[in-house]
Protein backbone atom coordinates (compact mmCIF):
# COMPACT_ATOMS: atom_id res chain seq x y z
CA UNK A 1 -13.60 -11.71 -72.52
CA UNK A 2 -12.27 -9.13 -75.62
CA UNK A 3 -13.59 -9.50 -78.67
CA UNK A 4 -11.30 -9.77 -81.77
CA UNK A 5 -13.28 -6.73 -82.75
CA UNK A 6 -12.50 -4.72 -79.54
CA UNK A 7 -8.70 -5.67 -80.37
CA UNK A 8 -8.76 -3.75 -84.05
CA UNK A 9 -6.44 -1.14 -83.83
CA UNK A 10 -7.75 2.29 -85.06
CA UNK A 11 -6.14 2.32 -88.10
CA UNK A 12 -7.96 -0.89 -89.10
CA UNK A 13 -4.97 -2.85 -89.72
CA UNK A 14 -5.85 -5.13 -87.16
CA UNK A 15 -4.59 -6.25 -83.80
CA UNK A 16 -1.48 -6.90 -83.06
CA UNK A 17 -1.80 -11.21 -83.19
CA UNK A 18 -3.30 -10.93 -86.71
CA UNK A 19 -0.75 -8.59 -87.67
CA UNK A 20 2.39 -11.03 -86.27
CA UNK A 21 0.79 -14.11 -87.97
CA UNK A 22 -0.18 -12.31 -91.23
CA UNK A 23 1.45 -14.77 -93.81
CA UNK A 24 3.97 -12.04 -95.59
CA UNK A 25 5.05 -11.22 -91.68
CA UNK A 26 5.57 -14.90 -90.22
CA UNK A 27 7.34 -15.84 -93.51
CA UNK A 28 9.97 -13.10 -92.89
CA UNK A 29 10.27 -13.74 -89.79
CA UNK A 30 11.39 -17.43 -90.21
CA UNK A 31 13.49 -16.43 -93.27
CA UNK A 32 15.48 -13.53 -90.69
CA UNK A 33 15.91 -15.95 -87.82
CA UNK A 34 19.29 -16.82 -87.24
CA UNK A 35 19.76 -16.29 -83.30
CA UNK A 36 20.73 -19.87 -82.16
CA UNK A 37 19.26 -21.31 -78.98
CA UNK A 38 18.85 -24.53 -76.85
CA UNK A 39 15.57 -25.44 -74.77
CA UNK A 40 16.05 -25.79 -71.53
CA UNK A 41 12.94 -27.78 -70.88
CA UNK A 42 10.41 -29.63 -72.82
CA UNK A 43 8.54 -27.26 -74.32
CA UNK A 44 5.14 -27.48 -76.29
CA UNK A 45 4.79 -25.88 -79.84
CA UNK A 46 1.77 -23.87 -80.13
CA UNK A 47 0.21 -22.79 -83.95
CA UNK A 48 -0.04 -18.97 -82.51
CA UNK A 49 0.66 -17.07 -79.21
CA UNK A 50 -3.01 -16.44 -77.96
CA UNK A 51 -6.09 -19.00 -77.34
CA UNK A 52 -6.61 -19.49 -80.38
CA UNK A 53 -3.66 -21.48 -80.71
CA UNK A 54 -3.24 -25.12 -81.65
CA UNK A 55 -0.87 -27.64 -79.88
CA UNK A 56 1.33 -29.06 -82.48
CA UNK A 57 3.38 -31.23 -80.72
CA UNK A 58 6.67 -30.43 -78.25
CA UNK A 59 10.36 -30.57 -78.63
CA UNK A 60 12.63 -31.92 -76.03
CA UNK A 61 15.14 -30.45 -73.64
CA UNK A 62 18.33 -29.80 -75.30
CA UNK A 63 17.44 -29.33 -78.98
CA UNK A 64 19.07 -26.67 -80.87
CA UNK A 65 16.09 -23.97 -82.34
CA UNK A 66 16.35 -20.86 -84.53
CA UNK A 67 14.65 -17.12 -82.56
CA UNK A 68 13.25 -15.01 -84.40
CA UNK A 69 12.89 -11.73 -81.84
CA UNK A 70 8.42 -11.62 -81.92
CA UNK A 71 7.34 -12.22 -78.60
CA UNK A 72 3.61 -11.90 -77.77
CA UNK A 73 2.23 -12.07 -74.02
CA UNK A 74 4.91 -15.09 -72.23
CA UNK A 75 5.19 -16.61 -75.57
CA UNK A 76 7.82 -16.40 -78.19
CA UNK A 77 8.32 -17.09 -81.71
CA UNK A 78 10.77 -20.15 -82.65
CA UNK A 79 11.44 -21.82 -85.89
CA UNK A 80 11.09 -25.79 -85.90
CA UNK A 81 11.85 -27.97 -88.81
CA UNK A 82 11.70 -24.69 -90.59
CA UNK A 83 8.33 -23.69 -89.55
CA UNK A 84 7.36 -21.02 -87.10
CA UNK A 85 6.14 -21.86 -83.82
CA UNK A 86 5.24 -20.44 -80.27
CA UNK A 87 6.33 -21.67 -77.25
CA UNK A 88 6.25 -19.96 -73.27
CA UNK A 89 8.95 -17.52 -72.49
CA UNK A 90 12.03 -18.34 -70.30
CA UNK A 91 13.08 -21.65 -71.54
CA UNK A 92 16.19 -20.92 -74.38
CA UNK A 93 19.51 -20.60 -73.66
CA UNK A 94 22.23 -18.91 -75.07
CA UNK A 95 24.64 -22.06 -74.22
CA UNK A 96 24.08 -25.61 -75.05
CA UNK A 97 22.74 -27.05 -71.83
CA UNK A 98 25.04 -30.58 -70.67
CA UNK A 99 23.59 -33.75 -70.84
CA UNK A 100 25.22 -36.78 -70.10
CA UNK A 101 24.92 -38.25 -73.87
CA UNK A 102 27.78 -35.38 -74.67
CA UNK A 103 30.62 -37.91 -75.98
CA UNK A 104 34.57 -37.09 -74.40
CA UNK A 105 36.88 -36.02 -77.17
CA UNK A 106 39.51 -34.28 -75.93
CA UNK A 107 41.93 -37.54 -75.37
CA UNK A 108 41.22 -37.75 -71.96
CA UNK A 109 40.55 -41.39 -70.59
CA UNK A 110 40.38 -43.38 -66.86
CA UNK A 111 41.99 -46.41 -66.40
CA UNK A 112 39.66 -49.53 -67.31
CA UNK A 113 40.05 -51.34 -63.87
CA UNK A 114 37.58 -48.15 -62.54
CA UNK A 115 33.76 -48.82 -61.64
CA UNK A 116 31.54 -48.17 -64.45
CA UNK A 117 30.16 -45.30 -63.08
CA UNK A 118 33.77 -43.78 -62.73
CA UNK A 119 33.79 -44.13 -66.70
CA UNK A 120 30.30 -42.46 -66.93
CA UNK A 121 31.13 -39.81 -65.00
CA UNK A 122 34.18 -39.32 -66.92
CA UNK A 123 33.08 -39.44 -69.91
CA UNK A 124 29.74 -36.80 -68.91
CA UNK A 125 32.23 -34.60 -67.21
CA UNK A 126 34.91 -34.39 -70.11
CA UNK A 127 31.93 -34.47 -73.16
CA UNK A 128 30.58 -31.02 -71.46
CA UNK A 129 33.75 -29.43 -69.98
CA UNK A 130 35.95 -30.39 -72.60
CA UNK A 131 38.84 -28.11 -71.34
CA UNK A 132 39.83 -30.06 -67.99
CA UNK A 133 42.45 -32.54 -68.77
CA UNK A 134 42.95 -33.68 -65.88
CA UNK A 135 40.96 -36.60 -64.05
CA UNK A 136 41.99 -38.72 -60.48
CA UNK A 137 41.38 -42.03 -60.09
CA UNK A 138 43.60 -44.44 -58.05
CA UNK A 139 45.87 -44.76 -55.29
CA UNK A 140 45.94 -45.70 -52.23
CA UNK A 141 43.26 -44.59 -49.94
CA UNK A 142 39.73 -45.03 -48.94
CA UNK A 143 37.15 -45.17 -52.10
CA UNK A 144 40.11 -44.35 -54.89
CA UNK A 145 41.67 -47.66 -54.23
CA UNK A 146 38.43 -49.08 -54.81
CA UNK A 147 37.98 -47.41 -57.85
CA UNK A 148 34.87 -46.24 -56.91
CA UNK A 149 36.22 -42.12 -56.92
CA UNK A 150 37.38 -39.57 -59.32
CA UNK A 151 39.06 -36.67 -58.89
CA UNK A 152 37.91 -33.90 -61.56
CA UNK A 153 40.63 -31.46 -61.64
CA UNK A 154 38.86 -27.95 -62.09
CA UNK A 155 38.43 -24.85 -59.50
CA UNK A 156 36.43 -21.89 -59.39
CA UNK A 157 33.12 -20.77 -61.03
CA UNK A 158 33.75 -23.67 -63.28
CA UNK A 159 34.38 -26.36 -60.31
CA UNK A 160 30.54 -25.33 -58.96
CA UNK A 161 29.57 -25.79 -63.10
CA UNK A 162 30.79 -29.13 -62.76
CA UNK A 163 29.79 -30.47 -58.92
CA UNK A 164 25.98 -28.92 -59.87
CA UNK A 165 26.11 -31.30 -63.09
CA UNK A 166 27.04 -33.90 -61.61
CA UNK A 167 24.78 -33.49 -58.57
CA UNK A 168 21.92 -33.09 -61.04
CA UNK A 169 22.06 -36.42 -62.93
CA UNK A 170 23.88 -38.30 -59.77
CA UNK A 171 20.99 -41.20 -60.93
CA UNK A 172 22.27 -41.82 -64.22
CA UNK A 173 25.32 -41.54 -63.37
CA UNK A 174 25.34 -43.83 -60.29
CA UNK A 175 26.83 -41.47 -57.79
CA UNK A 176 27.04 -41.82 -54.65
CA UNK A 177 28.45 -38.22 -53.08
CA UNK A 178 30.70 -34.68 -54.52
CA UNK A 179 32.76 -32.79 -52.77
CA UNK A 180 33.84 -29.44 -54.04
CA UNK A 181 34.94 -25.87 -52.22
CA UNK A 182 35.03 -27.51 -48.55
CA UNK A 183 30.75 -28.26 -49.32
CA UNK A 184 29.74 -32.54 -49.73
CA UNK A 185 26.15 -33.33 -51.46
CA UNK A 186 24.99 -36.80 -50.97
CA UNK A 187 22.32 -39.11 -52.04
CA UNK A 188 21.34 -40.35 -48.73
CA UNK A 189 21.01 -36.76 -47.69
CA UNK A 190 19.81 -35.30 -50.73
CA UNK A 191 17.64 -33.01 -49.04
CA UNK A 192 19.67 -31.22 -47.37
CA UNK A 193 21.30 -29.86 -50.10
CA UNK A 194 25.05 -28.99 -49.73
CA UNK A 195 26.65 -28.95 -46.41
CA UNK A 196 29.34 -27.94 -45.14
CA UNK A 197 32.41 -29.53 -44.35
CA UNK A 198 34.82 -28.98 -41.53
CA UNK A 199 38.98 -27.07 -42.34
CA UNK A 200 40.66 -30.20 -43.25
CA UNK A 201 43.74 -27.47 -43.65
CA UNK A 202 44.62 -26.81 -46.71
CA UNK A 203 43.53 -26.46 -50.57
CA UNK A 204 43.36 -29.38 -52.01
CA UNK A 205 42.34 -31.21 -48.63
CA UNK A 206 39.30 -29.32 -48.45
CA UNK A 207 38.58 -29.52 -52.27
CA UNK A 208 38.96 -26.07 -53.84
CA UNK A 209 40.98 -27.32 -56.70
CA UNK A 210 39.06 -30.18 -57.68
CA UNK A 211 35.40 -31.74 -57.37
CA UNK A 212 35.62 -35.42 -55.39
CA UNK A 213 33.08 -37.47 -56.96
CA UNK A 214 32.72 -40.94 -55.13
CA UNK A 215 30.44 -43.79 -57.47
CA UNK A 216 28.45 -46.80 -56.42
């Protein structure tokens, strides 16, 4: 174990912990931190970096947080409620991370005789990708006539953004399978992952353009 006296720098100032939480250094710190970030995880608030440290409590996945650049060991510096705090490295983003509690406001809307799940997925999908305007829901074939499917019209990078959301909260939002790029992900063979789907011939057969989302 190092003693706090081993860690003195030779110039007496101190280590490099005491030096980051000297009062005059955290205050300026907070009062320069305007890099905006989101956790990614639940993340627990520590009073200071190393093991001397107190747990303070823990903010949830999703919140907004201020950065203020110090970084010590896997820890870095965040302000909460307008105090400095430490939490591990690796968990902020630069983007807002969807949820399904993001609320649709582009105009967009599915026809009311849909499943209920149709409407949550619609309204997940179009509160975090607010740019597609375009959603599929009935006619006459298979699931769609049910109104148990939606089409989400979207290709590209964006169309995996979009299959991997809903594919990550299929639970809440009472999916059953997705389809997107010629790949299908279902619950009853959830571990498998995405498979692979055979040439049904042509672009929007095999689901390039859009991501097939088929509800409970």
């Amino acid at each position: 174990m190092i003693s706090r006296s081993s860690e003195r720098s030779a110039d007496g100032i101190g280590s490099k912990v005491d030096r980051l939480m000297a009062s005059t250094a955290t205050a300026k710190a907070v009062a320069g931190a305007d890099a905006k970030r989101w956790t990614t995880d639940a993340l627990n608030l520590w009073t200071r970096p190393d093991k001397a440290g107190r747990k303070v409590g823990e903010v949830d996945a999703g919140e907004k947080v201020f950065l203020t650049g110090r970084t010590y060991g896997e820890r870095e510096e965040i302000v909460v409620g307008g105090k400095a705090r430490w939490v591990t490295a690796g968990h902020l983003s630069d983007e807002k991370p969807a949820t399904i509690a993001a609320t649709c406001t582009n105009g967009t809307t599915v026809p009311a005789a849909v499943s209920p799940n149709v409407k949550k997925v619609h309204e997940a999908v179009c509160g975090n990708f607010p740019e597609i305007g375009t959603y599929g829901t009935f006619r006459n074939d298979g699931e769609h006539s049910q109104g148990l499917a939606v089409d989400i019209m979207v290709s590209g990078a964006r169309g995996w953004e979009v299959a991997e959301f809903v594919r990550a909260n299929a639970a809440a939002l009472g999916v059953n399978y997705v389809i997107y790029s010629q790949k299908i992900w279902s619950v009853q063979r959830s571990g498998e992952g995405w498979r692979g789907m055979p040439d049904r011939g042509s672009t929007t057969a095999n689901h390039y353009d859009h991501v097939h989302v088929t509800t409970y």
